[in-house]
C-alpha atoms as a PDB file:
ATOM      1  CA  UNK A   1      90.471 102.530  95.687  1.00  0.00           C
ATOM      2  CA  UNK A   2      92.287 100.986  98.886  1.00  0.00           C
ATOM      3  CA  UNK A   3      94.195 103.232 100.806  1.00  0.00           C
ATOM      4  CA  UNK A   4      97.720 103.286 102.016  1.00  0.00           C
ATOM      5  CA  UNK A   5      96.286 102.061 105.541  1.00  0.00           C
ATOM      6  CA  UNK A   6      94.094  98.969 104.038  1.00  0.00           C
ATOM      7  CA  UNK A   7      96.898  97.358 101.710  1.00  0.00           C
ATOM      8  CA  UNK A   8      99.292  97.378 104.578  1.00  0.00           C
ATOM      9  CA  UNK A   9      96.695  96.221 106.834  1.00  0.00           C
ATOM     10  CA  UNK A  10      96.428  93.316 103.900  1.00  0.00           C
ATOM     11  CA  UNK A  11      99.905  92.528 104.281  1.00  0.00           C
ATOM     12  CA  UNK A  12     100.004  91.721 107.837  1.00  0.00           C
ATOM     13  CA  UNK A  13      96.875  89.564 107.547  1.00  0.00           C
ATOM     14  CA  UNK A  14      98.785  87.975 104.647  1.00  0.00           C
ATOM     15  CA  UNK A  15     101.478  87.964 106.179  1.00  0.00           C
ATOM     16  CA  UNK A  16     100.507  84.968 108.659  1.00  0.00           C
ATOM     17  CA  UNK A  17     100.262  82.523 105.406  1.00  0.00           C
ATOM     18  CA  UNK A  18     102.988  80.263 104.323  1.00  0.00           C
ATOM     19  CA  UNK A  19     105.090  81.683 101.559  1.00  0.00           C
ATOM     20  CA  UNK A  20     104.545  79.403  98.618  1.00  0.00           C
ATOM     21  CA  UNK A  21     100.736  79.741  99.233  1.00  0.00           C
ATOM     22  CA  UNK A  22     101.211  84.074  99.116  1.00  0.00           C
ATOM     23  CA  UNK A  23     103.694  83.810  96.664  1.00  0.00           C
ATOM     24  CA  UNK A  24     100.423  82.211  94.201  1.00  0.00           C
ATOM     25  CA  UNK A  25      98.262  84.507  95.116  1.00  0.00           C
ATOM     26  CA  UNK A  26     100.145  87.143  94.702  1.00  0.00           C
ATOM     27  CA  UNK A  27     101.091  85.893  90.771  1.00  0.00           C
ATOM     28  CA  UNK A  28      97.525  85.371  90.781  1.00  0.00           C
ATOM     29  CA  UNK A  29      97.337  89.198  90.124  1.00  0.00           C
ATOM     30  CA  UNK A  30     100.098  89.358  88.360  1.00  0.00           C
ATOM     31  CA  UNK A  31     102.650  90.179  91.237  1.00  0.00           C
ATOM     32  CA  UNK A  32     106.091  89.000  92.192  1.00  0.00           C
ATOM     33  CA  UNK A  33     107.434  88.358  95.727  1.00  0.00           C
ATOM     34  CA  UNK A  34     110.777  90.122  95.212  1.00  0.00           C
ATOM     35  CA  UNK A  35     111.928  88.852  99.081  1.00  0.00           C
ATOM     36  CA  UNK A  36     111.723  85.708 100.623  1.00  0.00           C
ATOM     37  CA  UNK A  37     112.660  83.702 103.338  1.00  0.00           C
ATOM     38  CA  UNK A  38     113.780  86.065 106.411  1.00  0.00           C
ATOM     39  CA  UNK A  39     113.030  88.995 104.071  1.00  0.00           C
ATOM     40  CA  UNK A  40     109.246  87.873 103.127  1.00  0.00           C
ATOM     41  CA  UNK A  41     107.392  90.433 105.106  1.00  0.00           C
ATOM     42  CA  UNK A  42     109.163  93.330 103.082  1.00  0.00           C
ATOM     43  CA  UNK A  43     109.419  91.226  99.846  1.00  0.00           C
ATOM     44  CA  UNK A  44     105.073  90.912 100.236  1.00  0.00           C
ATOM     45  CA  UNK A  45     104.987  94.674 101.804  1.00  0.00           C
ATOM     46  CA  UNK A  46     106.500  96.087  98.283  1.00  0.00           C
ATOM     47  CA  UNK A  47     104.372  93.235  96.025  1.00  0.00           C
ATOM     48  CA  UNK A  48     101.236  94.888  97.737  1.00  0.00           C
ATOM     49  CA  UNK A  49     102.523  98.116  97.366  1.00  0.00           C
ATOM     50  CA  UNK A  50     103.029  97.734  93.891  1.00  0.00           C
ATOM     51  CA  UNK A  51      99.717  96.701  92.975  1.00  0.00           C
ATOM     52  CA  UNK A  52      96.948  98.779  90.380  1.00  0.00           C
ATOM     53  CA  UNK A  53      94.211  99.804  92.013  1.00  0.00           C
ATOM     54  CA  UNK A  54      92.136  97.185  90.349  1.00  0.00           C
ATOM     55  CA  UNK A  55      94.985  94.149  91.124  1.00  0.00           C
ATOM     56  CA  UNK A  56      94.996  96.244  94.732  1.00  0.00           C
ATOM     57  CA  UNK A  57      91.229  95.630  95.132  1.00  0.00           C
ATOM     58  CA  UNK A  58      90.732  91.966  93.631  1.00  0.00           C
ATOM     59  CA  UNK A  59      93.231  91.023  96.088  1.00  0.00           C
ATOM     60  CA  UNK A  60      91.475  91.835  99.281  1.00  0.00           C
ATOM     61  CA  UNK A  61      88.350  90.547  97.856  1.00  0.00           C
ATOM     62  CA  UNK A  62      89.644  87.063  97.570  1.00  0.00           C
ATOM     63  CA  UNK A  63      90.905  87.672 100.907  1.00  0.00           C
ATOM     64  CA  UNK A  64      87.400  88.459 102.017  1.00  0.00           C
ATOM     65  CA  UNK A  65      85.418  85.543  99.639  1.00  0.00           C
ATOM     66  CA  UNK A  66      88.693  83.275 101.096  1.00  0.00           C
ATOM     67  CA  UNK A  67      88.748  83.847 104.886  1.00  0.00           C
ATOM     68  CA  UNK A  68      88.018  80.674 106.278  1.00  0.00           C
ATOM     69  CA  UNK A  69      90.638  79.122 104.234  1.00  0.00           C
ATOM     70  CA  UNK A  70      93.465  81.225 105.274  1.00  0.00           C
ATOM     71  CA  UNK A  71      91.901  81.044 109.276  1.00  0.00           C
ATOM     72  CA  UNK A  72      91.996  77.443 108.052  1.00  0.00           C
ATOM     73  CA  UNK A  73      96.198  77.641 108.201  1.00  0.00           C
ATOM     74  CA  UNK A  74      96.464  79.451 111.395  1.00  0.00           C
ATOM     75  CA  UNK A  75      97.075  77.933 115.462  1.00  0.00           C
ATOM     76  CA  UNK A  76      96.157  79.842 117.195  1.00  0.00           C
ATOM     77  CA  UNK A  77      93.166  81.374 115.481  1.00  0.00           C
ATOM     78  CA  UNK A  78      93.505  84.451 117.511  1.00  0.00           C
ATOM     79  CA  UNK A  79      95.701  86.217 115.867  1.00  0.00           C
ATOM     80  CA  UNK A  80      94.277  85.741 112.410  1.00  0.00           C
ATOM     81  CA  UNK A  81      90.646  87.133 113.758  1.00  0.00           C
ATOM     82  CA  UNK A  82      92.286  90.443 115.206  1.00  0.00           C
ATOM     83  CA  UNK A  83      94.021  91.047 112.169  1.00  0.00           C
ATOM     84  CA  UNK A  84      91.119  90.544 110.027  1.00  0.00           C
ATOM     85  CA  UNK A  85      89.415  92.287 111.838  1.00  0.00           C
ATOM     86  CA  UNK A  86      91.158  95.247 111.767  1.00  0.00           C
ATOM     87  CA  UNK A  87      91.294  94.788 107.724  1.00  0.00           C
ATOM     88  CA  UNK A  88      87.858  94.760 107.733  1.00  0.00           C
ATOM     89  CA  UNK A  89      87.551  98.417 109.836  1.00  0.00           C
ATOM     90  CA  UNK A  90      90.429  99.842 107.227  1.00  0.00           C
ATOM     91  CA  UNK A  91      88.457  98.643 104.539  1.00  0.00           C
ATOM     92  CA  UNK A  92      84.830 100.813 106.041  1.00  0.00           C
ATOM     93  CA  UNK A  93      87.390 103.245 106.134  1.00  0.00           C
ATOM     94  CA  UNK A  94      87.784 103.455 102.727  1.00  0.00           C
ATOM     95  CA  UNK A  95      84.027 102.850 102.016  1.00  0.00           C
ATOM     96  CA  UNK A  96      83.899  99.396 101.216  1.00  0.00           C
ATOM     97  CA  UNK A  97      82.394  96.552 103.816  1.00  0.00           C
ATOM     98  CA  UNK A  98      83.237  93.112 104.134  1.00  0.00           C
ATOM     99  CA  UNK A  99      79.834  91.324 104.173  1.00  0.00           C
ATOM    100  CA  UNK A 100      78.626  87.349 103.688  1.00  0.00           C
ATOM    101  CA  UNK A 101      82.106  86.459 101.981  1.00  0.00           C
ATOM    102  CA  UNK A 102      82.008  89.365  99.413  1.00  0.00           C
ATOM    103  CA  UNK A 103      83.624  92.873  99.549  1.00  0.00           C
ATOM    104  CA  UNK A 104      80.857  95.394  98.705  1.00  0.00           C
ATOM    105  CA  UNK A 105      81.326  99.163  97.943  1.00  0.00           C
ATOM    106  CA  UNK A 106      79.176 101.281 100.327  1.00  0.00           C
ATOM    107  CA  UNK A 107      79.180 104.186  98.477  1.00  0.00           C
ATOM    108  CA  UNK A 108      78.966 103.889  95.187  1.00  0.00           C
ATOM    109  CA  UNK A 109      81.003 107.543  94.004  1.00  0.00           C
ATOM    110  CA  UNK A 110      84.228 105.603  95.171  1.00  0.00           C
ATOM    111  CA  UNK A 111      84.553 103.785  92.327  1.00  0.00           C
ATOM    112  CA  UNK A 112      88.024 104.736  90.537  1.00  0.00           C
ATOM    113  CA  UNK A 113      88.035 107.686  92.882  1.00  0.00           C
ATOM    114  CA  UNK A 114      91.690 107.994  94.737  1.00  0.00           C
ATOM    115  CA  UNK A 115      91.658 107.614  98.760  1.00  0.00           C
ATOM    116  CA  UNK A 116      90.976 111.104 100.265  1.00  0.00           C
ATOM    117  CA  UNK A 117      92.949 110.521 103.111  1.00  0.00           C
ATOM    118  CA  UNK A 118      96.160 109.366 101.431  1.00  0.00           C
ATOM    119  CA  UNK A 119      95.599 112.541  98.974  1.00  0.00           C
ATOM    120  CA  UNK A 120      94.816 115.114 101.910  1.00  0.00           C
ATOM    121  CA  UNK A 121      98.169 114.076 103.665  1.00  0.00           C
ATOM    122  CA  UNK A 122     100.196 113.846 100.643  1.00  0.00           C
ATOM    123  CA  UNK A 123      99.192 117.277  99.649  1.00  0.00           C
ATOM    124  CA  UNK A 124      99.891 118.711 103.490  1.00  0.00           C
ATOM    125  CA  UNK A 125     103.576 117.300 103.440  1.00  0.00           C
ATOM    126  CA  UNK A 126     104.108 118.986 100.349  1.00  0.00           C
ATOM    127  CA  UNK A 127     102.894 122.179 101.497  1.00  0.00           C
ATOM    128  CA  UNK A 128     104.371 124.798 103.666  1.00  0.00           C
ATOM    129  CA  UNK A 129     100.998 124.826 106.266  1.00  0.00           C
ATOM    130  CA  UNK A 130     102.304 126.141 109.848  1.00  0.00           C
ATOM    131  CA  UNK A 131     100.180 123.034 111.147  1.00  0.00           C
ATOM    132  CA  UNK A 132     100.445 120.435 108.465  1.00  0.00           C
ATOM    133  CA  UNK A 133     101.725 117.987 111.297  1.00  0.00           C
ATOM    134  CA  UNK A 134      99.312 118.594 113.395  1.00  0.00           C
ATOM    135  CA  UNK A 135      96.741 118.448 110.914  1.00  0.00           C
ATOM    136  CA  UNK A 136      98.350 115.184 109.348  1.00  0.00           C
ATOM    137  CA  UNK A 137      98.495 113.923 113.486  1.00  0.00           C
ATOM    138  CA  UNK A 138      94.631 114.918 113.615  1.00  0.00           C
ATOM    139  CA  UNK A 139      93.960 112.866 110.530  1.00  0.00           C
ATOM    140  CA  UNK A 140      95.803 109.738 111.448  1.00  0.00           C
ATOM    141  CA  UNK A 141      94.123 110.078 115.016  1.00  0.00           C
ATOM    142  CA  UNK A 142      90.702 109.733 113.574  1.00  0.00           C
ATOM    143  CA  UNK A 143      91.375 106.821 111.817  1.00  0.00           C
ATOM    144  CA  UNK A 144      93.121 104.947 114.720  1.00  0.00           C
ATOM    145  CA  UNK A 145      90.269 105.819 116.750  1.00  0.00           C
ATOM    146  CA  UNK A 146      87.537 104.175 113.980  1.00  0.00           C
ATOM    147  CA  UNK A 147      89.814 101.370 114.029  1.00  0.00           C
ATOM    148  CA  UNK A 148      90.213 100.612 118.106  1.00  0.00           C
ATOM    149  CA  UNK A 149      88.672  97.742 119.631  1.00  0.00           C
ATOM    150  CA  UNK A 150      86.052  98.688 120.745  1.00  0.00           C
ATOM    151  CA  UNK A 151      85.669 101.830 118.204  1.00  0.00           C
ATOM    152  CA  UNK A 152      85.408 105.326 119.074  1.00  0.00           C
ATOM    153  CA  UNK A 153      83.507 106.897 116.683  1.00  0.00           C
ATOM    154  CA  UNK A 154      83.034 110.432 119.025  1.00  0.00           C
ATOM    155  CA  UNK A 155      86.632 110.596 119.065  1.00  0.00           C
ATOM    156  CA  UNK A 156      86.956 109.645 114.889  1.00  0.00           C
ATOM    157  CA  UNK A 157      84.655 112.265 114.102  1.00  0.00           C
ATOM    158  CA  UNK A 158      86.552 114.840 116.834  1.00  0.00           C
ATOM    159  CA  UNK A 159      89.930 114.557 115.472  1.00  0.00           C
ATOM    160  CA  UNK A 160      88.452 115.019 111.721  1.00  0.00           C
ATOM    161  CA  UNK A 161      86.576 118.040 112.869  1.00  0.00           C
ATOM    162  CA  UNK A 162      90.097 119.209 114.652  1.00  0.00           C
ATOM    163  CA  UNK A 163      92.032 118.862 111.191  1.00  0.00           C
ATOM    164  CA  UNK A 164      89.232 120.530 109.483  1.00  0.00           C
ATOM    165  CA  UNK A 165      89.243 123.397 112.050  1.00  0.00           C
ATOM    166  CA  UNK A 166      93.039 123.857 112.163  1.00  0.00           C
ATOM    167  CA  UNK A 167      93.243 123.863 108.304  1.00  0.00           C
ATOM    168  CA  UNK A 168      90.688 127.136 108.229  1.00  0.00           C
ATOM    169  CA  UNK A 169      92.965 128.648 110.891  1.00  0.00           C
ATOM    170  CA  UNK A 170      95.977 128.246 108.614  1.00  0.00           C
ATOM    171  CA  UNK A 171      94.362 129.512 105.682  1.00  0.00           C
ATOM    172  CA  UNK A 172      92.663 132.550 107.679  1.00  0.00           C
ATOM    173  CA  UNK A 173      96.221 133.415 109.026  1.00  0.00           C
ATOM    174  CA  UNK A 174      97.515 133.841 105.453  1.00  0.00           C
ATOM    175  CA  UNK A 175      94.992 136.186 104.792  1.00  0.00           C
ATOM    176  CA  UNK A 176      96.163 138.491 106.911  1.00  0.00           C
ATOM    177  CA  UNK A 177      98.367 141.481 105.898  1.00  0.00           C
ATOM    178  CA  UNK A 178     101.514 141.848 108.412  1.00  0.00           C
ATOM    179  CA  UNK A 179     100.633 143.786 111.403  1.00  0.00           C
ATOM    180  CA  UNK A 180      97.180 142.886 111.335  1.00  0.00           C
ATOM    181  CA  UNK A 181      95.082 141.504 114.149  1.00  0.00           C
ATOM    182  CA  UNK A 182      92.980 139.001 113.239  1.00  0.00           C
ATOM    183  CA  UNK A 183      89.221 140.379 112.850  1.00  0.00           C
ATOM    184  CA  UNK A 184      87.779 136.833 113.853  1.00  0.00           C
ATOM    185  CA  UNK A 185      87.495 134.569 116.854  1.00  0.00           C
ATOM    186  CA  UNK A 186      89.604 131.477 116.283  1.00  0.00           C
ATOM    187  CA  UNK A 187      88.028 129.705 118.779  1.00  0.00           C
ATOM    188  CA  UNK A 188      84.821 129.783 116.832  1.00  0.00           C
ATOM    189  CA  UNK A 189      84.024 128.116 113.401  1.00  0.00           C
ATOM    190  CA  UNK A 190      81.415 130.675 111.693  1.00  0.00           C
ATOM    191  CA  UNK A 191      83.396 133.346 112.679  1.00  0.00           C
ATOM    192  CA  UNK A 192      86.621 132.268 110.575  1.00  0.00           C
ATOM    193  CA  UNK A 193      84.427 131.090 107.796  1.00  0.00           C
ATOM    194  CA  UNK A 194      82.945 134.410 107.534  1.00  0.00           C
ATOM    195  CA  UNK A 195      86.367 136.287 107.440  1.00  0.00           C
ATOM    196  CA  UNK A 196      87.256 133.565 104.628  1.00  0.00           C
ATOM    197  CA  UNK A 197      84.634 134.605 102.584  1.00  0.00           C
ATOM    198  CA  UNK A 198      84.741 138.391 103.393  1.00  0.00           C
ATOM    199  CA  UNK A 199      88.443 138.049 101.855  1.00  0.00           C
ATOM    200  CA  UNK A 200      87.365 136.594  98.989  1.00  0.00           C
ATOM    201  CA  UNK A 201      89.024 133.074  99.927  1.00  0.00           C
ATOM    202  CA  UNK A 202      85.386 131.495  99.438  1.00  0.00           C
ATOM    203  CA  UNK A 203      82.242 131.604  98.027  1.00  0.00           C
ATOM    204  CA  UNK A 204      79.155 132.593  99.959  1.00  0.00           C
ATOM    205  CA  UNK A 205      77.788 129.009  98.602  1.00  0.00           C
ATOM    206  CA  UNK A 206      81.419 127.273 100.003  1.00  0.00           C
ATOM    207  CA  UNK A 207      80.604 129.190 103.222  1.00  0.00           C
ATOM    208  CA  UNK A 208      77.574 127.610 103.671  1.00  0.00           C
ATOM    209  CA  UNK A 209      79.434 123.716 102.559  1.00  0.00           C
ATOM    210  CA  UNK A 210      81.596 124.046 105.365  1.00  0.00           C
ATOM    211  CA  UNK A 211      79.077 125.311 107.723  1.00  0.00           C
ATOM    212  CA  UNK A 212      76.766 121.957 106.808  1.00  0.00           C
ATOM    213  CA  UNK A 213      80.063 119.880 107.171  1.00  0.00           C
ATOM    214  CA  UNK A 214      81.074 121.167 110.786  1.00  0.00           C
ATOM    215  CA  UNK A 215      77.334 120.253 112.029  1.00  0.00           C
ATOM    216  CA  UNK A 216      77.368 117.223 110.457  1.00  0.00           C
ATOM    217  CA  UNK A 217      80.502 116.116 112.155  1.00  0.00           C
ATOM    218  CA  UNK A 218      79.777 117.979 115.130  1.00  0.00           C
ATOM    219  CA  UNK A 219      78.507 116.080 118.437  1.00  0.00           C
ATOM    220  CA  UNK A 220      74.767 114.767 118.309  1.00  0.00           C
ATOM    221  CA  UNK A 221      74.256 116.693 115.047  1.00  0.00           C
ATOM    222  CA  UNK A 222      73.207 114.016 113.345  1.00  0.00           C
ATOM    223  CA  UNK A 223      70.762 110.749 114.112  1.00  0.00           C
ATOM    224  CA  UNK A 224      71.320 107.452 111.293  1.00  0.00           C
ATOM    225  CA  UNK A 225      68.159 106.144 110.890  1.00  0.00           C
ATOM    226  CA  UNK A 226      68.721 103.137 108.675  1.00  0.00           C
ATOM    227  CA  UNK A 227      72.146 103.158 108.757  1.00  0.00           C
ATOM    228  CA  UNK A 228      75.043 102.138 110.828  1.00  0.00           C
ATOM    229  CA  UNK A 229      77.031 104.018 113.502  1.00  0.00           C
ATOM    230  CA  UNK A 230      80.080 103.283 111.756  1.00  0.00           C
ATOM    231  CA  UNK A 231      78.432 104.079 108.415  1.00  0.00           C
ATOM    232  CA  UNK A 232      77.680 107.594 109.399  1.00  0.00           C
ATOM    233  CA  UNK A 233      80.950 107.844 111.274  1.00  0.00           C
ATOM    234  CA  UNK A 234      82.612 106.999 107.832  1.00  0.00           C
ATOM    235  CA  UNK A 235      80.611 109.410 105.629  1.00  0.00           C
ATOM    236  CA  UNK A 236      81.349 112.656 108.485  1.00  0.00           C
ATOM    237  CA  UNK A 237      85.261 112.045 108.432  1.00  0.00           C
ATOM    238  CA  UNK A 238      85.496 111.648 104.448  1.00  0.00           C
ATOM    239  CA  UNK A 239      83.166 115.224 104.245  1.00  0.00           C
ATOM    240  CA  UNK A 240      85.994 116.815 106.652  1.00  0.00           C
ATOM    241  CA  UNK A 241      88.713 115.479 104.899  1.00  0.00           C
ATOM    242  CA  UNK A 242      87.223 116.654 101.333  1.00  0.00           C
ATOM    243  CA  UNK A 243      86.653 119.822 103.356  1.00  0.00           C
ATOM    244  CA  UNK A 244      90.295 120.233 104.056  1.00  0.00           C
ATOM    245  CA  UNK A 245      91.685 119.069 100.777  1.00  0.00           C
ATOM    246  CA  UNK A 246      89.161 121.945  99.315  1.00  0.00           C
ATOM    247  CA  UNK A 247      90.585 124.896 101.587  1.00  0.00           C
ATOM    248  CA  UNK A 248      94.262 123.558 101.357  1.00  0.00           C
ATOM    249  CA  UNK A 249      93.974 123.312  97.137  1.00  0.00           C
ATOM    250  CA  UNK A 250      91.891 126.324  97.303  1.00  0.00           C
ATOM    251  CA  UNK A 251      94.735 128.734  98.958  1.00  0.00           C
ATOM    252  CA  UNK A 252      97.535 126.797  96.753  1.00  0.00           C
ATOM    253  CA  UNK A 253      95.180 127.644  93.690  1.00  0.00           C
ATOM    254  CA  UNK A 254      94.767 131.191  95.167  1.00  0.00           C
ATOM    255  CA  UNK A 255      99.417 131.735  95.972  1.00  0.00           C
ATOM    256  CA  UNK A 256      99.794 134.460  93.010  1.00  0.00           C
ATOM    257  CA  UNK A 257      96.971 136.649  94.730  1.00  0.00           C
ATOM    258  CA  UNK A 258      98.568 136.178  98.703  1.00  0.00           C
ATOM    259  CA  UNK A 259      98.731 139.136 100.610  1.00  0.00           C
ATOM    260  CA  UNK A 260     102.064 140.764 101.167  1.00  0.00           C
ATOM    261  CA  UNK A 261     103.597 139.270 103.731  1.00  0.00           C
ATOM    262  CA  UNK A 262     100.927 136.411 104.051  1.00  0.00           C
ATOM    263  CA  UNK A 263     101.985 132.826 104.348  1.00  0.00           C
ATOM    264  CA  UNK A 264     100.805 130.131 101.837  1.00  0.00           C
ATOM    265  CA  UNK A 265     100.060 126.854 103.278  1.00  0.00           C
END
């Protein structure tokens, strides 16, 4: 499924077309252009927008099979290749890779599966986290820096290992009963992790998930042998961000048995 960040990503690539040409494709999937003329960017913003998943998806992969034919329309080229471009890095975000004119899934669990991030950040605003914008910041962070030119893959994988580490801190400071010093070191991962499942807000075998998550994503933990950079960039963000959707769910799951006092993100 295409993120929030890819489809809009879409509609500024599309956006450089001529309007009759969009306005096809679009009813090609079975969409309307509601706006046109000085209004077309919003008019093909909310048409995106709109789509299924599936409409959603077939969409940017005739944009993929298609790309020399829409460059085709465009003086100066430049602009067209930096906005692919950064399609293409929204779409690895979402685990699928733009490769020899076809859009292929890199990880084959995606398919029908929601986008984490949009999910993780949905579920934050909605929630009463003392950090949600800072975890939401974190998040957003670690995408803009997979998607700079050059990329910055340390700094992807830093900010999702931030959000993960600031969502454990919220949860642990629920736990506590009011007066109470906190019988961990914040500053240090296995230490709140262990006072999470001392409390009973985790398993032993969770524990030992989010340990294996924080090393993954944690600075020359791992080596890809076989596969990309980016790849393995892509795969340690979406384990944090399942990570922190897990802990946030977990402590709304767990509200009825908070501690007197305690705060439920």
């Amino acid at each position: 499924m295409l993120s929030h960040r890819t489809r809009l990503s879409l509609v500024q690539l599309l956006a450089q077309q001529a309007e009759p040409a969009v306005a096809t494709l679009l009813a090609k999937y079975g969409a309307d252009l509601p706006f046109r003329g000085s209004y077309f960017a919003d008019g093909l913003r909310e048409a995106v927008q709109a789509l299924t998943a599936d409409q959603a998806l077939s969409l940017a992969a005739e944009a993929v099979a298609t790309r020399s034919a829409l460059r085709q329309t465009i003086s100066p080229k430049g602009p067209f290749d930096e906005r692919f471009a950064d399609f293409e890095r929204c779409l690895l975000l979402d685990g699928y890779e733009a490769r020899e004119g076809a859009l292929r899934r890199t990880d084959p669990s995606l398919a029908g599966a929601p986008a984490v991030e949009d999910d993780l950040i949905a579920a934050l605003l909605a929630s009463a986290a003392p950090s949600r914008d800072d975890i939401v910041r974190k998040v957003q962070d670690s995408a803009q820096a997979f998607r700079k030119v050059p990329p910055d893959y340390n700094a992807a994988l830093t900010n999702a290992r931030v959000a993960l580490e600031t969502m454990a801190r919220d949860v642990a400071l629920c736990l506590l009963v009011p007066g109470e010093a906190p019988p961990y070191d914040p500053a240090k991962w296995g230490s709140m992790i262990t006072f999470l499942k001392v409390r009973g807000e985790i398993s032993q075998d969770e524990e030992v998930g989010l340990a294996g998550v924080y090393r993954f994503i944690s600075p020359g933990a791992h080596r890809s042998v076989g596969v990309s950079e980016a790849q393995m960039t892509r795969l340690g963000r979406t384990f944090a961000l399942n990570m922190c959707w897990f802990l946030l769910h977990n402590r709304l799951a767990r509200a009825v048995g908070t501690p007197t006092g305690g705060t439920t993100p």
